[in-house]
PDB file of N, CA and C in Angstrom:
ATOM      1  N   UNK A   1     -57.450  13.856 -34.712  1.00  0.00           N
ATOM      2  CA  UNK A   1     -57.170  13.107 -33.503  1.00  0.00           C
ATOM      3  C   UNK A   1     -56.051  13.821 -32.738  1.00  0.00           C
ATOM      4  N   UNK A   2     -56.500  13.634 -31.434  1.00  0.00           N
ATOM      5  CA  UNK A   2     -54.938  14.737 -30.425  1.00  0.00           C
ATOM      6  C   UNK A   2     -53.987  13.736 -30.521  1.00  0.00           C
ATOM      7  N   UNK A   3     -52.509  14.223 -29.868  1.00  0.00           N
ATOM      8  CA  UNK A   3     -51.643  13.267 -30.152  1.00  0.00           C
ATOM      9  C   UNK A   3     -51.932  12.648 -28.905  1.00  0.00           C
ATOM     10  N   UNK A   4     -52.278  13.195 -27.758  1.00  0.00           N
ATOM     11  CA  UNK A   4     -52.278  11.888 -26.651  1.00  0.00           C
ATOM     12  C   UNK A   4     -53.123  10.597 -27.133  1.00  0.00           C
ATOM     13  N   UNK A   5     -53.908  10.588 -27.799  1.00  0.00           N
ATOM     14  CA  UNK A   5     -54.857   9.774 -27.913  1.00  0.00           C
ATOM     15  C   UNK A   5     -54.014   8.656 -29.601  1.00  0.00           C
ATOM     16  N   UNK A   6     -53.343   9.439 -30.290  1.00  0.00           N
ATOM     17  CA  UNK A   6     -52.659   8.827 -30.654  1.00  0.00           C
ATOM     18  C   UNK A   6     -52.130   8.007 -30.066  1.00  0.00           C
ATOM     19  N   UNK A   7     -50.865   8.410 -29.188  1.00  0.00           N
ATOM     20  CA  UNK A   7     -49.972   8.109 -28.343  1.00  0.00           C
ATOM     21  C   UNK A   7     -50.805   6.781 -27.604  1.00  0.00           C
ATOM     22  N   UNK A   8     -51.808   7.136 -27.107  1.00  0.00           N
ATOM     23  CA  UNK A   8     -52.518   6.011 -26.363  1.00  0.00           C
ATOM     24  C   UNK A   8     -52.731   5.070 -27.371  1.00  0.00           C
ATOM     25  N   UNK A   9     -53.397   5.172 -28.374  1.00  0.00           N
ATOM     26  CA  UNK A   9     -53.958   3.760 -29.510  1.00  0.00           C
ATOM     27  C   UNK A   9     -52.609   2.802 -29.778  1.00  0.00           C
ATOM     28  N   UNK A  10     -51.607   3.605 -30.167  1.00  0.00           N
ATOM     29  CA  UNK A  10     -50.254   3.135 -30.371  1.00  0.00           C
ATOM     30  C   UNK A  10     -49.558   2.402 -29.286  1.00  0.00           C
ATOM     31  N   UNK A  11     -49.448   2.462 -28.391  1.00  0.00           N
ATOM     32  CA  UNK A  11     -49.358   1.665 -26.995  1.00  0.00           C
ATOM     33  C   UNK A  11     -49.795   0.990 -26.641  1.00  0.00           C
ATOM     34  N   UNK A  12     -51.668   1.011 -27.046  1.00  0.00           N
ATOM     35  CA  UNK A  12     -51.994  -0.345 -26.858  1.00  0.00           C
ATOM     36  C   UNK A  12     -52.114  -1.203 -27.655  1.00  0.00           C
ATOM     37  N   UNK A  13     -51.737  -0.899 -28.954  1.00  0.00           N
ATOM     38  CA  UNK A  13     -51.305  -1.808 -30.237  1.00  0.00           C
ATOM     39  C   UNK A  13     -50.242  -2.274 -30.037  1.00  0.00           C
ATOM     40  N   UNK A  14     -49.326  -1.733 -30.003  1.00  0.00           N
ATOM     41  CA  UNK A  14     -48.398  -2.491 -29.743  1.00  0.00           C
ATOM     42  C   UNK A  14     -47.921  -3.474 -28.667  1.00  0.00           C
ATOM     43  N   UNK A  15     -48.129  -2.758 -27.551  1.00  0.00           N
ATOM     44  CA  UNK A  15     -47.955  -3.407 -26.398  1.00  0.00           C
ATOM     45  C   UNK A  15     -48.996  -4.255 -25.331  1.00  0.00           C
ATOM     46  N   UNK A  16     -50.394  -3.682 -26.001  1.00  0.00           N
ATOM     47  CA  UNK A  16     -51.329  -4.756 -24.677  1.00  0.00           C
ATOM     48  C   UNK A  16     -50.991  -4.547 -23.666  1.00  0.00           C
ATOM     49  N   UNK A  17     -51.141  -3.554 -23.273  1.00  0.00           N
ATOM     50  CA  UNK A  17     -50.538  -2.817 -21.546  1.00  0.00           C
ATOM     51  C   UNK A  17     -51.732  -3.536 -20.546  1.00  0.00           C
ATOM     52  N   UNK A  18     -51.307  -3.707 -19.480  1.00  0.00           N
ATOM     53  CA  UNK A  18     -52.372  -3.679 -18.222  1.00  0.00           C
ATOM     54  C   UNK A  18     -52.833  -2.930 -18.192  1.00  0.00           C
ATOM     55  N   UNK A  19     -51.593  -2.156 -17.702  1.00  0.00           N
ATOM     56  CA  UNK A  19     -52.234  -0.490 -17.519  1.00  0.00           C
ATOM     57  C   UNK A  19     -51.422   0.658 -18.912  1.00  0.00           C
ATOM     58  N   UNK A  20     -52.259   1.918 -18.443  1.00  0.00           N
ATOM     59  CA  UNK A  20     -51.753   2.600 -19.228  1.00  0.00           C
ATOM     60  C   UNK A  20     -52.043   4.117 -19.294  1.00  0.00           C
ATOM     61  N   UNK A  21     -51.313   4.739 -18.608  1.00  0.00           N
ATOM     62  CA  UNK A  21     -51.473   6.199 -18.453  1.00  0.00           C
ATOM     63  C   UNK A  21     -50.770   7.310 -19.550  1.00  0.00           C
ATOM     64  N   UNK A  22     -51.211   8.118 -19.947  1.00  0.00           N
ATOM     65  CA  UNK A  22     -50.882   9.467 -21.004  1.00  0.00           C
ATOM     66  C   UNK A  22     -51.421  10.569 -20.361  1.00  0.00           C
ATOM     67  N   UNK A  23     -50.008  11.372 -20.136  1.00  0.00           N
ATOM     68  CA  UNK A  23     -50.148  12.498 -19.305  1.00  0.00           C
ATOM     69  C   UNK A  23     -49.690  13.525 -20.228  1.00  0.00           C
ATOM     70  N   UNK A  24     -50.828  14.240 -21.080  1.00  0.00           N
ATOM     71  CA  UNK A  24     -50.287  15.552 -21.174  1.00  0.00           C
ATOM     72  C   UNK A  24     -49.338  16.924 -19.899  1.00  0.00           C
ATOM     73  N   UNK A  25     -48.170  17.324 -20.096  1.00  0.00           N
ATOM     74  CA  UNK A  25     -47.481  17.804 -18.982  1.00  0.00           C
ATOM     75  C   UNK A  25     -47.079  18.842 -19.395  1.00  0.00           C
ATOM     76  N   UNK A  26     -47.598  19.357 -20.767  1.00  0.00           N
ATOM     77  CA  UNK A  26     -46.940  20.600 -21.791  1.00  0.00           C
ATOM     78  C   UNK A  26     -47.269  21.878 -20.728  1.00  0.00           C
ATOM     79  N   UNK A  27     -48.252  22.170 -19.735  1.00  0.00           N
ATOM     80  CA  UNK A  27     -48.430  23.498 -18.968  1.00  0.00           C
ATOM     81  C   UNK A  27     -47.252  23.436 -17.848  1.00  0.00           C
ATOM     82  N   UNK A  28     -46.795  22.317 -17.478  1.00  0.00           N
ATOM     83  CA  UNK A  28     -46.122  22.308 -16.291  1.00  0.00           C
ATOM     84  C   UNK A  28     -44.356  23.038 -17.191  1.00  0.00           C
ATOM     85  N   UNK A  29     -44.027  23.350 -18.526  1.00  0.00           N
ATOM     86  CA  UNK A  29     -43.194  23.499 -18.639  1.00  0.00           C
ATOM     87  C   UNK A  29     -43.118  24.778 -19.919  1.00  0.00           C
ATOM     88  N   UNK A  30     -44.080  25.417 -19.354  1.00  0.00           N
ATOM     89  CA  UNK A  30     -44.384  27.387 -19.579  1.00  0.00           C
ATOM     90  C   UNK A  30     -42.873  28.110 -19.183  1.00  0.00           C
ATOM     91  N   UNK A  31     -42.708  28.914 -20.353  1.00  0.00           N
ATOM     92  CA  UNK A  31     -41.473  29.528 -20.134  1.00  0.00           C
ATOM     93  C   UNK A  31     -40.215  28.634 -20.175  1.00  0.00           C
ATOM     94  N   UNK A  32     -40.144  27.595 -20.942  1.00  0.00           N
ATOM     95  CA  UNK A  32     -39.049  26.996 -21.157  1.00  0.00           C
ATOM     96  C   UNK A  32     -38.445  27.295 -22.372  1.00  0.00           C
ATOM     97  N   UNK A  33     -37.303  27.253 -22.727  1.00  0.00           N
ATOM     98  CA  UNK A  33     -36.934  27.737 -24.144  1.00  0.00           C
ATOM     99  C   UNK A  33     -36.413  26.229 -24.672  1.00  0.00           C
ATOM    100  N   UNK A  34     -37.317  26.077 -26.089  1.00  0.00           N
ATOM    101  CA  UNK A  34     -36.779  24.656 -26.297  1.00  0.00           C
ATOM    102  C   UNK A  34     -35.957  24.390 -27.283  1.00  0.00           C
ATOM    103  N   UNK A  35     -35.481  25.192 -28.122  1.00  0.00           N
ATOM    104  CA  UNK A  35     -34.222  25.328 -28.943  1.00  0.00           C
ATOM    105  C   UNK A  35     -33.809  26.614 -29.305  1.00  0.00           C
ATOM    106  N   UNK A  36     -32.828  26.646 -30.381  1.00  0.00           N
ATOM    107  CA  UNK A  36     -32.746  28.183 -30.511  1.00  0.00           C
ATOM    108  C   UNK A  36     -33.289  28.681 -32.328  1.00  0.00           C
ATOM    109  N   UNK A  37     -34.310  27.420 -32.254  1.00  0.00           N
ATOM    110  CA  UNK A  37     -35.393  28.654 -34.104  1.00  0.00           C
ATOM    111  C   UNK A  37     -36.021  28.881 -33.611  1.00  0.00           C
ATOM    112  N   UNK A  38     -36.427  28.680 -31.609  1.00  0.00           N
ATOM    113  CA  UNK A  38     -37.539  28.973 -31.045  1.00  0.00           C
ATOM    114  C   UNK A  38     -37.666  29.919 -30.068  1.00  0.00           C
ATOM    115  N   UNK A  39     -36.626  31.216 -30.406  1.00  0.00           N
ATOM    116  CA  UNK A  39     -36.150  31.658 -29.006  1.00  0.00           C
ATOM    117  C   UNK A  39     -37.272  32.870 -27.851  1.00  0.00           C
ATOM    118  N   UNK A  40     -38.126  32.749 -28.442  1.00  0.00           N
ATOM    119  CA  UNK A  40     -39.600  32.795 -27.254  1.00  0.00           C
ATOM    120  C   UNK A  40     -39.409  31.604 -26.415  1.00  0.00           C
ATOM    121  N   UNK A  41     -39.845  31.631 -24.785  1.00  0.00           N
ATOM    122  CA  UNK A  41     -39.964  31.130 -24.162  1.00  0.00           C
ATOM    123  C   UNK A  41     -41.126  29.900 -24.313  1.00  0.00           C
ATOM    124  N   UNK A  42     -41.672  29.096 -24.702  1.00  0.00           N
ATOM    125  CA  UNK A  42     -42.898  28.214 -24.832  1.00  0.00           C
ATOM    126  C   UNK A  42     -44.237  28.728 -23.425  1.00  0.00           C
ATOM    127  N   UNK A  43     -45.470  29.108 -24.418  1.00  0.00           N
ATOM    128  CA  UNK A  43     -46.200  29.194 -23.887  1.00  0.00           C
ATOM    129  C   UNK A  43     -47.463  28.324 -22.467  1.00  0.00           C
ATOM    130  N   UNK A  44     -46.657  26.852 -22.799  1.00  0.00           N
ATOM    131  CA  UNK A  44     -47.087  26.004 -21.987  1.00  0.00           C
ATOM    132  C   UNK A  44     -48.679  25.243 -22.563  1.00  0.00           C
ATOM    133  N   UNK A  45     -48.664  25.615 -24.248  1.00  0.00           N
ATOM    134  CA  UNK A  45     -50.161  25.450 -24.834  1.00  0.00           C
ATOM    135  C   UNK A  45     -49.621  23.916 -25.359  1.00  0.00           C
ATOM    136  N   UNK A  46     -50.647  23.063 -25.942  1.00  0.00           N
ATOM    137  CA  UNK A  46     -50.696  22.666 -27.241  1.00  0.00           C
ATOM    138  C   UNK A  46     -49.927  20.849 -26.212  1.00  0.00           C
ATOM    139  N   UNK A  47     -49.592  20.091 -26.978  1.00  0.00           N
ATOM    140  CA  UNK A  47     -49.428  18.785 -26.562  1.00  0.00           C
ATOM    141  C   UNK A  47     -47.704  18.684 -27.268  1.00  0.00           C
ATOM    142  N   UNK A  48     -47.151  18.775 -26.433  1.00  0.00           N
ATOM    143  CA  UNK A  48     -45.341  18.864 -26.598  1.00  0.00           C
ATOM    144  C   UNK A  48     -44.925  18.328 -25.297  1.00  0.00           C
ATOM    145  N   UNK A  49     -45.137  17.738 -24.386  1.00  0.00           N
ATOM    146  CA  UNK A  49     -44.535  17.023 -23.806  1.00  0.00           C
ATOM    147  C   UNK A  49     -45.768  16.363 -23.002  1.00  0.00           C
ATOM    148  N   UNK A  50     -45.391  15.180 -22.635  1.00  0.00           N
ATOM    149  CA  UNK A  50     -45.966  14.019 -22.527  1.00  0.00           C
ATOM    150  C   UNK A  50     -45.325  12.886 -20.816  1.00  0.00           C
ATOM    151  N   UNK A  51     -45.963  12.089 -20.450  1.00  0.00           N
ATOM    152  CA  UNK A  51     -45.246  11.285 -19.476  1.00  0.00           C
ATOM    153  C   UNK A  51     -46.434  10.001 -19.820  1.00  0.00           C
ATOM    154  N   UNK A  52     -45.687   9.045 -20.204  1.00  0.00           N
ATOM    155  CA  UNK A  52     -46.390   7.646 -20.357  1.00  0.00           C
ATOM    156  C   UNK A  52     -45.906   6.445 -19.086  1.00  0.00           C
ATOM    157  N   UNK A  53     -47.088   6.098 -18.347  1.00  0.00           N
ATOM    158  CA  UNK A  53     -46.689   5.284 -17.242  1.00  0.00           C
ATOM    159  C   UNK A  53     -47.636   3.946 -18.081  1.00  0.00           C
ATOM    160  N   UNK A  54     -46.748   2.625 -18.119  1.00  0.00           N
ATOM    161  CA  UNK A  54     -47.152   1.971 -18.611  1.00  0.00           C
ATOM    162  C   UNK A  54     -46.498   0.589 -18.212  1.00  0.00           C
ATOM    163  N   UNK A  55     -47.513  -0.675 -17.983  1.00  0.00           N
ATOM    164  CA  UNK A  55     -46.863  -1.906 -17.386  1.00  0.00           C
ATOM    165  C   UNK A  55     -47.649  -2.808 -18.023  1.00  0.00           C
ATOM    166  N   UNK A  56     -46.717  -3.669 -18.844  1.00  0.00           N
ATOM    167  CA  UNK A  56     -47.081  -4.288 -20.104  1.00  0.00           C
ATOM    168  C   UNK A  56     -45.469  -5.991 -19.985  1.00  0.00           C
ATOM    169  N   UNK A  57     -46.507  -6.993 -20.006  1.00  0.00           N
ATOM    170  CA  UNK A  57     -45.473  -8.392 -20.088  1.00  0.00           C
ATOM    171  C   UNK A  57     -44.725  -8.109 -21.132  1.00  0.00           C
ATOM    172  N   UNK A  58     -45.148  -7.671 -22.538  1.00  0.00           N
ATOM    173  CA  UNK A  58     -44.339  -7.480 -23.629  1.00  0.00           C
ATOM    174  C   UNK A  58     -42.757  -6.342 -22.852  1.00  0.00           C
ATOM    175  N   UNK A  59     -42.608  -6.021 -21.737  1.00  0.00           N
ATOM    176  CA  UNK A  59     -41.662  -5.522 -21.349  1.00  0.00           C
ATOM    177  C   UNK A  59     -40.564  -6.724 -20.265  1.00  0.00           C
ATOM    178  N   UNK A  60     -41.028  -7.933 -20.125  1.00  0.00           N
ATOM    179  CA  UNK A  60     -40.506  -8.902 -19.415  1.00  0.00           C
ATOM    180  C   UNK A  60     -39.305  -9.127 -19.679  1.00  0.00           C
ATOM    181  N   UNK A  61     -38.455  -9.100 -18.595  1.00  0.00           N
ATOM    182  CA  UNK A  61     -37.000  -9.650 -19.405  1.00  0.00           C
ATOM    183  C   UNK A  61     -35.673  -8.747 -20.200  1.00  0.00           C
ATOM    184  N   UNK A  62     -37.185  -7.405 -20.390  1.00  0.00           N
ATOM    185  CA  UNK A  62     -36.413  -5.886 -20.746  1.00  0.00           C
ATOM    186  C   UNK A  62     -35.337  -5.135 -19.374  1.00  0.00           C
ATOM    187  N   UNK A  63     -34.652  -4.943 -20.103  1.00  0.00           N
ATOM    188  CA  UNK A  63     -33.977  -3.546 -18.940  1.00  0.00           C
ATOM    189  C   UNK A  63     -34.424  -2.173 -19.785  1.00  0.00           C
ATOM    190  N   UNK A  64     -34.281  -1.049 -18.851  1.00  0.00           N
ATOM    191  CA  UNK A  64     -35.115   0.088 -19.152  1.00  0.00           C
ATOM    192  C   UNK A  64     -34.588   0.362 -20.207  1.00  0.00           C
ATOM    193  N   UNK A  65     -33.842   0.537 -21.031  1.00  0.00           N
ATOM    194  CA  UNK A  65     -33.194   0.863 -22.180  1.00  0.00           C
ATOM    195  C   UNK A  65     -33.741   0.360 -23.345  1.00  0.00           C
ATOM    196  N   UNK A  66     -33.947  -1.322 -23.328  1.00  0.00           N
ATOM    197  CA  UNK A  66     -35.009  -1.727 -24.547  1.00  0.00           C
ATOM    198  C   UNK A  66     -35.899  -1.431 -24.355  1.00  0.00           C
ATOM    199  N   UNK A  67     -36.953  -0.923 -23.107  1.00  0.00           N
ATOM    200  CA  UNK A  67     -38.101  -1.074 -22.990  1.00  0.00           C
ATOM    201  C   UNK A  67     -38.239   1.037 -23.613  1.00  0.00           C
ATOM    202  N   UNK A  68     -37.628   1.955 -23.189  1.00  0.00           N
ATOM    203  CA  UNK A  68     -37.757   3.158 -23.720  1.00  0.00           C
ATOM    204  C   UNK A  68     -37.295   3.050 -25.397  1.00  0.00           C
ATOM    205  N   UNK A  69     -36.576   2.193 -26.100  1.00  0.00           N
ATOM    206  CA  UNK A  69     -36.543   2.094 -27.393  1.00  0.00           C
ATOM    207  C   UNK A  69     -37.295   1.987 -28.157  1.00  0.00           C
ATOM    208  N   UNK A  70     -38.264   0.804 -27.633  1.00  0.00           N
ATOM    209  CA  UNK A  70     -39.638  -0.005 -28.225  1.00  0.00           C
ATOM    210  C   UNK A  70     -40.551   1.193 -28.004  1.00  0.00           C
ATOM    211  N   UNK A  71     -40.668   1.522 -27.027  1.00  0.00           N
ATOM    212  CA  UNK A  71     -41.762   2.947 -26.912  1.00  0.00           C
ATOM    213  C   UNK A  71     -41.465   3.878 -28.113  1.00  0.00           C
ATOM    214  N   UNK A  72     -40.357   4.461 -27.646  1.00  0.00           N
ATOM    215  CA  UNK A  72     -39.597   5.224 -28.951  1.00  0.00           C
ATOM    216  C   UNK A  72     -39.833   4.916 -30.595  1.00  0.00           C
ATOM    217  N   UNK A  73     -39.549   3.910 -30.826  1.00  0.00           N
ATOM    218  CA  UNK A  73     -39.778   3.073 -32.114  1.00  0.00           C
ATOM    219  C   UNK A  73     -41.915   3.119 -32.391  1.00  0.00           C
ATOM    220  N   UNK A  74     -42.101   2.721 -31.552  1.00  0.00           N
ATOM    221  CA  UNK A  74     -44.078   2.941 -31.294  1.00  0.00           C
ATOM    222  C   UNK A  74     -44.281   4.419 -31.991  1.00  0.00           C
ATOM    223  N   UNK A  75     -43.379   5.224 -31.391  1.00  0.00           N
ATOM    224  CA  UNK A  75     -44.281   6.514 -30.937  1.00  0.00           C
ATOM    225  C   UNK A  75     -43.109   7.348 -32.191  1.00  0.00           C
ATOM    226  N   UNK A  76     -42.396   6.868 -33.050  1.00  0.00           N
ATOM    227  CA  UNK A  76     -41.671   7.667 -33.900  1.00  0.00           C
ATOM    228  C   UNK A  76     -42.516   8.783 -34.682  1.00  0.00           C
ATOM    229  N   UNK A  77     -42.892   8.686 -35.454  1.00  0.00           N
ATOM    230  CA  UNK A  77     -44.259   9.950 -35.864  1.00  0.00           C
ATOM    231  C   UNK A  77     -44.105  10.616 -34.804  1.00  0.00           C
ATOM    232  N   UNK A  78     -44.719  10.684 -34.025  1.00  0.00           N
ATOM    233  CA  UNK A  78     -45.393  11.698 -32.566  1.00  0.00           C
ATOM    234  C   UNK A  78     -43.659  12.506 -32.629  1.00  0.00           C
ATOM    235  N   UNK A  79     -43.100  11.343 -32.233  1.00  0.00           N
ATOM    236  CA  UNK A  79     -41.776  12.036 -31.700  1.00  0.00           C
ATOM    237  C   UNK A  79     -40.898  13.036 -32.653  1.00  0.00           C
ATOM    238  N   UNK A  80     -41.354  12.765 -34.103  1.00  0.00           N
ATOM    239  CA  UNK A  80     -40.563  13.364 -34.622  1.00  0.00           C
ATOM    240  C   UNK A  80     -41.398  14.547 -35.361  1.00  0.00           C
ATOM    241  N   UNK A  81     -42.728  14.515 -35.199  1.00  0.00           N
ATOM    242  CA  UNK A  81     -43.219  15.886 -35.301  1.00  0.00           C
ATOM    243  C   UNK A  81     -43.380  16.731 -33.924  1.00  0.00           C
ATOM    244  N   UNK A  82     -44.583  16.933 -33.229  1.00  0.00           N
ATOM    245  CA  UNK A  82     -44.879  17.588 -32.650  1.00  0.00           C
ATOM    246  C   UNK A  82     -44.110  17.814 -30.622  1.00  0.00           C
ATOM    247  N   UNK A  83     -44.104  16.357 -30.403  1.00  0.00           N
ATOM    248  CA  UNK A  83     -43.348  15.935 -29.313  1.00  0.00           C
ATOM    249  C   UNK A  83     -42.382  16.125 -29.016  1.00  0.00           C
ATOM    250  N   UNK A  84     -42.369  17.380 -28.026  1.00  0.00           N
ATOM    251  CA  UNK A  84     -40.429  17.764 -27.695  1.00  0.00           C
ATOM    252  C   UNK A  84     -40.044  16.889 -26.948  1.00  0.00           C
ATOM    253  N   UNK A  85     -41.065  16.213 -26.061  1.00  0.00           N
ATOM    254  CA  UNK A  85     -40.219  15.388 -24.964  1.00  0.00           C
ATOM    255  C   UNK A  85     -41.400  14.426 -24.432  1.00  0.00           C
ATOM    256  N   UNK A  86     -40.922  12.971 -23.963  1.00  0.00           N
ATOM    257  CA  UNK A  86     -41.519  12.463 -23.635  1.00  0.00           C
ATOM    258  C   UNK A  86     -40.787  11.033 -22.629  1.00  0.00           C
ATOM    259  N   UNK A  87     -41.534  11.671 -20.830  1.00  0.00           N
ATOM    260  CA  UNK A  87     -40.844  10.865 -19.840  1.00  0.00           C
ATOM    261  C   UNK A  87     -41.546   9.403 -19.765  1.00  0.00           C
ATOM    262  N   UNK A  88     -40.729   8.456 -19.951  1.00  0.00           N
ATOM    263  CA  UNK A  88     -41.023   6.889 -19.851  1.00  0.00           C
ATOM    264  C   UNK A  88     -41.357   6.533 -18.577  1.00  0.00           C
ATOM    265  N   UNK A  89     -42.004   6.185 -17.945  1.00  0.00           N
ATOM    266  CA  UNK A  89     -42.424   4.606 -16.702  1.00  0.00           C
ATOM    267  C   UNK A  89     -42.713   3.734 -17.391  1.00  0.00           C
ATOM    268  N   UNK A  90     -41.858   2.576 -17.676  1.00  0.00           N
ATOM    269  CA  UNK A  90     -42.117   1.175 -17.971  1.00  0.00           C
ATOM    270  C   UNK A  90     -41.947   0.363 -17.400  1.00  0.00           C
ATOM    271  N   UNK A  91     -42.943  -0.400 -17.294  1.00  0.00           N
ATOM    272  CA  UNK A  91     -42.828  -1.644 -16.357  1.00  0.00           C
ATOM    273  C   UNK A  91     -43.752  -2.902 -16.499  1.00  0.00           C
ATOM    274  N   UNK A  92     -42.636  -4.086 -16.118  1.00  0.00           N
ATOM    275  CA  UNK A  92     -43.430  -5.622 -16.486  1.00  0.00           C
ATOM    276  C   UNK A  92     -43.811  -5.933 -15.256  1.00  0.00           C
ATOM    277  N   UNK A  93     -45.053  -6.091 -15.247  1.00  0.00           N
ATOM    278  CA  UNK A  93     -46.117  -6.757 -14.183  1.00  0.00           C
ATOM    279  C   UNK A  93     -45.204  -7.351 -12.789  1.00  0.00           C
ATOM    280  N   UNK A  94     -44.129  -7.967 -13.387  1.00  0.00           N
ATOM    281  CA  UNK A  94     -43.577  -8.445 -12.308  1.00  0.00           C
ATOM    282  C   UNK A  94     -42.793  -7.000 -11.244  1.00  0.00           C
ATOM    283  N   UNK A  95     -42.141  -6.276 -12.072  1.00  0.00           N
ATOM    284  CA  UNK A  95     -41.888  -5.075 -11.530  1.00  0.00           C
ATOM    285  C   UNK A  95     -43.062  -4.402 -10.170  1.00  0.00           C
ATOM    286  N   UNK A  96     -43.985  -4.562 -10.623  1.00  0.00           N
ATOM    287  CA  UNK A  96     -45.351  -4.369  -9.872  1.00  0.00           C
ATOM    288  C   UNK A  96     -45.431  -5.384  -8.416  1.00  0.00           C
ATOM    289  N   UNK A  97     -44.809  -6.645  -8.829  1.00  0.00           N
ATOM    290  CA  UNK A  97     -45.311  -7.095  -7.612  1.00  0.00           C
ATOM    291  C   UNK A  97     -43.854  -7.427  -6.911  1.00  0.00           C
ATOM    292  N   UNK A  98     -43.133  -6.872  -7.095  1.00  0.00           N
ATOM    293  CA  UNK A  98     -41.850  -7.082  -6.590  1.00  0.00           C
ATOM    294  C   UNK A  98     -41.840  -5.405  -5.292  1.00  0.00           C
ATOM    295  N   UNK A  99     -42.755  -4.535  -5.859  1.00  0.00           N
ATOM    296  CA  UNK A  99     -42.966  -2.763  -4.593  1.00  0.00           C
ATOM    297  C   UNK A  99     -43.639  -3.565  -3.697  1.00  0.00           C
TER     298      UNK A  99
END
């Protein structure tokens, strides 16, 4: 199984999203150097960074800080193997109708 699709099952287990987007973004960040056991530039291959846009009631009442924790906590595996980075959009429905 890829990890986005991980990443996706896990999100909607946990959370019952409305919506729910998984953006592989690993090409947009070719030639980045991401530590130093890695000191080649990253080829921009493979699923290492990520952007999850996601608007879910289980985030109601959250400020962005619990709501990127709970993701965090979801997605621990992912994050602590393969996943160098991964940008949060969270948001409770009401967030939605408040734009």
């Amino acid at each position: 199984m890829s990890i986005k699709t991980s990443i996706e099952q896990k999100l909607k287990a946990a959370f019952t999203p409305e919506s729910l987007e998984v953006l592989n973004e690993s090409h947009l960040h070719a030639g980045h150097h991401h530590d130093s056991s890695h000191p080649a530039p990253f080829d921009g291959t493979g699923e290492t960074h990520f952007r999850v846009r996601i608007v879910a009631s289980a985030f109601s009442g959250q400020n962005r800080i619990a709501r990127h924790r709970a993701i965090n906590a979801a997605l621990s595996d992912e994050l602590a193997g393969g996943v160098h980075a991964l940008a949060i959009e969270a948001k409770a429905p009401e967030d939605i109708a408040q734009q």
